[in-house]
N, C-alpha and C. Protein backbone atom coordinates (compact mmCIF):
# COMPACT_ATOMS: atom_id res chain seq x y z
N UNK A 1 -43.76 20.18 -29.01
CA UNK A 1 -43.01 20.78 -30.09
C UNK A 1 -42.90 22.28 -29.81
N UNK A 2 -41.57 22.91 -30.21
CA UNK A 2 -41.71 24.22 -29.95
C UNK A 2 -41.44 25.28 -31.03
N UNK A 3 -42.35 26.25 -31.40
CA UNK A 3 -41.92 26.86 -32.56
C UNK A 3 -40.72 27.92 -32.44
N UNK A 4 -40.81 28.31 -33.72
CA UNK A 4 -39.24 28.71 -34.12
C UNK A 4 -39.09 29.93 -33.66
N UNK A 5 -39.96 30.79 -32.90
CA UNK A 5 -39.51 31.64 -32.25
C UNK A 5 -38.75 31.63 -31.01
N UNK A 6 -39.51 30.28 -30.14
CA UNK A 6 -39.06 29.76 -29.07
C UNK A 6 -37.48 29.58 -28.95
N UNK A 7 -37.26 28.28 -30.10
CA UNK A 7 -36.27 28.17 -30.76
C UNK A 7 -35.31 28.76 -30.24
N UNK A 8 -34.92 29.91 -31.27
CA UNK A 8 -34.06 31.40 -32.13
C UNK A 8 -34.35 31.57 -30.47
N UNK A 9 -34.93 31.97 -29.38
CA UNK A 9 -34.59 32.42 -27.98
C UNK A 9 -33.65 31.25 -27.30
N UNK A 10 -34.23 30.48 -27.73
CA UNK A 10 -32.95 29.19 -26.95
C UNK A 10 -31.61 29.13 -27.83
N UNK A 11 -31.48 29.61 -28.73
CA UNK A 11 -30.50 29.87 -29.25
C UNK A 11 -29.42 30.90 -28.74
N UNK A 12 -30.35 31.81 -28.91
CA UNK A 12 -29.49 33.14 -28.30
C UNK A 12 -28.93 32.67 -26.89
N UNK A 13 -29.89 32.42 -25.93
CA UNK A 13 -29.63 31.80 -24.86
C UNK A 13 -28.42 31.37 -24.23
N UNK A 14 -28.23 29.79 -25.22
CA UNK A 14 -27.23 29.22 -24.96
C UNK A 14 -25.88 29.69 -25.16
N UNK A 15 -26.17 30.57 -26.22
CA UNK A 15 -24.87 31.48 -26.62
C UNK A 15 -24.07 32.54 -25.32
N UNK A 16 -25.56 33.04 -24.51
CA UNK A 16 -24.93 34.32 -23.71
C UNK A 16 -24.90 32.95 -22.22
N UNK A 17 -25.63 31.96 -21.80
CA UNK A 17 -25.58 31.12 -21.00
C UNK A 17 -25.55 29.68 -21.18
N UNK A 18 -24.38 28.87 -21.30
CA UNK A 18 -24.70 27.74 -21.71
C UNK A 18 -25.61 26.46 -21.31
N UNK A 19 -26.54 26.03 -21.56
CA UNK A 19 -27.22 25.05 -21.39
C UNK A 19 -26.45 23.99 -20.02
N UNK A 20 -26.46 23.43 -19.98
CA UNK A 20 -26.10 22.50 -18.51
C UNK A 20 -25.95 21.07 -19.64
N UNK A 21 -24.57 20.57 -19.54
CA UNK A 21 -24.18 19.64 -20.48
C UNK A 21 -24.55 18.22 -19.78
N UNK A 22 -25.41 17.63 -20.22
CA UNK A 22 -25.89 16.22 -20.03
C UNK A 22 -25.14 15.05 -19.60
N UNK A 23 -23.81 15.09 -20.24
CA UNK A 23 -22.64 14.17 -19.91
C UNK A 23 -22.23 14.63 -18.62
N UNK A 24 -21.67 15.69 -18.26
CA UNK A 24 -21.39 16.05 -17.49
C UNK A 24 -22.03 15.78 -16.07
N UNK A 25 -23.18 16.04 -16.42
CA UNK A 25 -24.64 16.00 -15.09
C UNK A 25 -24.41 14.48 -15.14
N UNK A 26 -24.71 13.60 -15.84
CA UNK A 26 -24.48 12.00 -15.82
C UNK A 26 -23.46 11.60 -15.02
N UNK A 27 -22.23 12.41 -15.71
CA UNK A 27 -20.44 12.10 -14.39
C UNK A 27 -20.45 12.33 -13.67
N UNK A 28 -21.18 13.39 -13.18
CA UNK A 28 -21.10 13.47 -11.72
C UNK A 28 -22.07 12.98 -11.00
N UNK A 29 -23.39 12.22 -11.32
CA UNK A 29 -23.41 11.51 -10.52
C UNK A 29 -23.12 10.19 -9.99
N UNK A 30 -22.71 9.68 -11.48
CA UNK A 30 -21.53 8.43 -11.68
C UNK A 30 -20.57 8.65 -10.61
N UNK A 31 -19.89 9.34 -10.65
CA UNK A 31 -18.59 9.43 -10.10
C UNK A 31 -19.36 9.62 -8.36
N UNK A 32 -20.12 10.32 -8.39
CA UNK A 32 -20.51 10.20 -6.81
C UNK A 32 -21.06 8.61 -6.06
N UNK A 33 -21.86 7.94 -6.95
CA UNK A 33 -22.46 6.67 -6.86
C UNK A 33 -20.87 5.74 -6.06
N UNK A 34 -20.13 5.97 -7.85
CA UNK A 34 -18.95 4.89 -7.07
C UNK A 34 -17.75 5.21 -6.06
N UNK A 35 -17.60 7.04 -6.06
CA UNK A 35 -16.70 7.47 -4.54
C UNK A 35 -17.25 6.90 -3.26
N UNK A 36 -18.60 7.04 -3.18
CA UNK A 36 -19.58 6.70 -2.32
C UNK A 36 -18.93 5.18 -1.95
N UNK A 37 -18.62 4.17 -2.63
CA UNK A 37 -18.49 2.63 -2.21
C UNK A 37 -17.15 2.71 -2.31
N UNK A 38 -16.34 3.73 -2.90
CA UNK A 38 -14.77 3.21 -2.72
C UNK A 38 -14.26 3.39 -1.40
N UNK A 39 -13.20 2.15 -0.78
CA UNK A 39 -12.56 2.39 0.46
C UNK A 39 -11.27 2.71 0.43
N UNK A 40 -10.53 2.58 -1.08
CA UNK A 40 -9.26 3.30 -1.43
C UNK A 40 -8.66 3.56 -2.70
N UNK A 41 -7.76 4.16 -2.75
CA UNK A 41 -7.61 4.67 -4.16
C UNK A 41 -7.71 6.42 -4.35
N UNK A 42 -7.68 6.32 -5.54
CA UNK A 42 -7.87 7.91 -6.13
C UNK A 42 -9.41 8.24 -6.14
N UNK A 43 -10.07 8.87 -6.22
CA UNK A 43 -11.41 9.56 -6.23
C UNK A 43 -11.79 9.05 -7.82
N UNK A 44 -12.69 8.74 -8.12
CA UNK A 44 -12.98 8.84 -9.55
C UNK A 44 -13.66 10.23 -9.50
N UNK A 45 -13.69 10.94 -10.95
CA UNK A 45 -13.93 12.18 -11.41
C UNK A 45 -15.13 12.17 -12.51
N UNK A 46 -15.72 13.27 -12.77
CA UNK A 46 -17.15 12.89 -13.43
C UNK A 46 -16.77 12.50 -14.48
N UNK A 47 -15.04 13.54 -15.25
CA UNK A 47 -14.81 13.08 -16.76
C UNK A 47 -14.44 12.11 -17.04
N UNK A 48 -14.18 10.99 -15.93
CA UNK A 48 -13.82 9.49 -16.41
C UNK A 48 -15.13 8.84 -16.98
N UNK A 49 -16.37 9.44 -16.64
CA UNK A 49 -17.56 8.80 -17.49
C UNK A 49 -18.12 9.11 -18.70
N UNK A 50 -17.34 10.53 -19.07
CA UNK A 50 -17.61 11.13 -20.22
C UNK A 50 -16.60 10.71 -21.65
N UNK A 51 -17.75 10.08 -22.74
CA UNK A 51 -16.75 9.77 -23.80
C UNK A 51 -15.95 10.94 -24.27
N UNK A 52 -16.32 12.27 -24.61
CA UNK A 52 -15.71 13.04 -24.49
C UNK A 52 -15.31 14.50 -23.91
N UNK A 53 -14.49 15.45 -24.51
CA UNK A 53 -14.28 16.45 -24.04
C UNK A 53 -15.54 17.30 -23.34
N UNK A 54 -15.96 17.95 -22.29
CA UNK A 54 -17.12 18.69 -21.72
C UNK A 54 -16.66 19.68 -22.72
N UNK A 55 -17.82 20.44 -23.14
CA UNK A 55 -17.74 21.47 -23.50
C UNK A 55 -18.32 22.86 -23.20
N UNK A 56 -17.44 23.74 -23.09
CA UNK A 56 -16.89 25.08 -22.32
C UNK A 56 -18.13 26.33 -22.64
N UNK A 57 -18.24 26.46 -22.01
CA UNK A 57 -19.54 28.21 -22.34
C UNK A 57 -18.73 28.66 -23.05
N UNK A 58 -19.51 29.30 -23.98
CA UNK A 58 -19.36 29.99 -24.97
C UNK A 58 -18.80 31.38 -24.21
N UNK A 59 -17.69 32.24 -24.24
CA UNK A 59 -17.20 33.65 -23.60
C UNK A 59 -17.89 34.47 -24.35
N UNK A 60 -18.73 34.92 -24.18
CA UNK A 60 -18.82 36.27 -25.60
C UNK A 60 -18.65 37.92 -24.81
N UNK A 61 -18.66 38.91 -25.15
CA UNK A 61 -18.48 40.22 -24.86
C UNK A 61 -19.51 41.14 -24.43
N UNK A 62 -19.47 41.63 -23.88
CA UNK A 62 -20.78 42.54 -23.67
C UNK A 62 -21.48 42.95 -24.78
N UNK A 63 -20.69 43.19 -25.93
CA UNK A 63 -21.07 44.19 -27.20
C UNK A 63 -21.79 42.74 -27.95
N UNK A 64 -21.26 41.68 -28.01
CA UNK A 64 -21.57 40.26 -28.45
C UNK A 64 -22.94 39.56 -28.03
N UNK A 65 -23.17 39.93 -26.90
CA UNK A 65 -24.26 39.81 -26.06
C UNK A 65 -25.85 39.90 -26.21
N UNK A 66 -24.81 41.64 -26.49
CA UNK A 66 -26.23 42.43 -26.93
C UNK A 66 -26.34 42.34 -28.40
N UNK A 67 -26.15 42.24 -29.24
CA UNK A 67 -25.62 41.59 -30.99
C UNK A 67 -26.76 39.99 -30.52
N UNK A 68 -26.43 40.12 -30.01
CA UNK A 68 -27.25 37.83 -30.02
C UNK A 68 -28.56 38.46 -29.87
N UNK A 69 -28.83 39.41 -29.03
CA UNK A 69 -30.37 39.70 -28.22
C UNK A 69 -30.69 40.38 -29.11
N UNK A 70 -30.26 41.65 -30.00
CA UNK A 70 -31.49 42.57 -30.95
C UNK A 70 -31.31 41.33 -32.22
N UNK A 71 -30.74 40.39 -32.45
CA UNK A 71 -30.72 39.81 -33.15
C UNK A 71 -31.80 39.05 -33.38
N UNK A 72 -31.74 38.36 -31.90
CA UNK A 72 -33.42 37.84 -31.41
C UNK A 72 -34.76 37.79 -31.33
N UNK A 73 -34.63 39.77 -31.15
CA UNK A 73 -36.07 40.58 -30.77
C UNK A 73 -36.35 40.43 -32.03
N UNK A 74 -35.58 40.78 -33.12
CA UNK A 74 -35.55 41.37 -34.71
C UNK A 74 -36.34 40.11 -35.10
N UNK A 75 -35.82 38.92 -34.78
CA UNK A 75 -36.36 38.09 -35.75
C UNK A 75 -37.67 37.54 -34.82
N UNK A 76 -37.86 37.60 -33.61
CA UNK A 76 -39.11 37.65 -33.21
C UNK A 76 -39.86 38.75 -33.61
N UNK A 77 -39.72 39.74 -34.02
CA UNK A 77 -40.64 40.67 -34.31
C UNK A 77 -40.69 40.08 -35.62
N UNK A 78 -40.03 39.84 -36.49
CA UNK A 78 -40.42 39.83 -38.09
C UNK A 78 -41.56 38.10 -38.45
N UNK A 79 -41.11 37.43 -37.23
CA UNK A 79 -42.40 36.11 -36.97
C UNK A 79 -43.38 36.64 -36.86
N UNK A 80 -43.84 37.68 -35.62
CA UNK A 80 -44.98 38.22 -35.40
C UNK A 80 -45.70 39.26 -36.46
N UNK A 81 -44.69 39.52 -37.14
CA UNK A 81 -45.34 40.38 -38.40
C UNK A 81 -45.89 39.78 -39.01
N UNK A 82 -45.62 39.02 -39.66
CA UNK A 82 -45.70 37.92 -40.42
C UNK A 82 -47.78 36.67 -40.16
N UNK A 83 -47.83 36.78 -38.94
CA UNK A 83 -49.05 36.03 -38.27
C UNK A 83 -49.92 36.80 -38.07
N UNK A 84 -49.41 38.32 -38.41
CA UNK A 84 -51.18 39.29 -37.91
C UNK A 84 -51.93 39.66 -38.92
C-alpha cells in the first residue's frame, strides 16, 4: 500500500511524464507474437489489440510543469507537518 504522499508524487508525475499505457505494452507484444508467424498479408499493429483509443501524454508547459511540482512539495510539506 502506498501513502498519500507517495500518491500526490505519482500524480504529479504522470501529469509532467506519462505512465507507460498497459494496453498498449500488451499490443505490442500481441502484434509481435502473431507478425512473427505471419507469411502474408498486412503486418498486424499493436492497436488492433487494443479495445480502445491509446491514450496521449498529457503536453503541459514549462510554467505548467513547475505549477504540478510546488504543488506537490506544498502538499508534501503540509503531510509532514502534520506527523511531527
Amino acid at each position: 500500500m502506498i501513502d498519500s504522499r507517495h500518491f500526490t508524487e505519482l500524480l504529479a508525475y504522470d501529469l509532467i511524464e506519462a505512465l507507460p499505457d498497459p494496453w498498449m505494452q500488451a499490443g505490442q507484444v500481441a502484434a509481435s507474437v502473431v507478425n512473427s508467424q505471419r507469411t502474408k498479408g498486412k503486418p498486424i499493429e499493436a492497436a488492433d489489440f487494443i479495445p480502445r483509443k491509446p491514450r496521449r501524454a498529457a503536453q503541459l508547459s514549462q510554467d505548467q510543469q513547475i505549477a504540478c511540482l510546488k504543488a506537490s512539495v506544498a502538499s508534501a510539506n503540509r503531510k509532514h507537518k502534520t506527523h511531527d
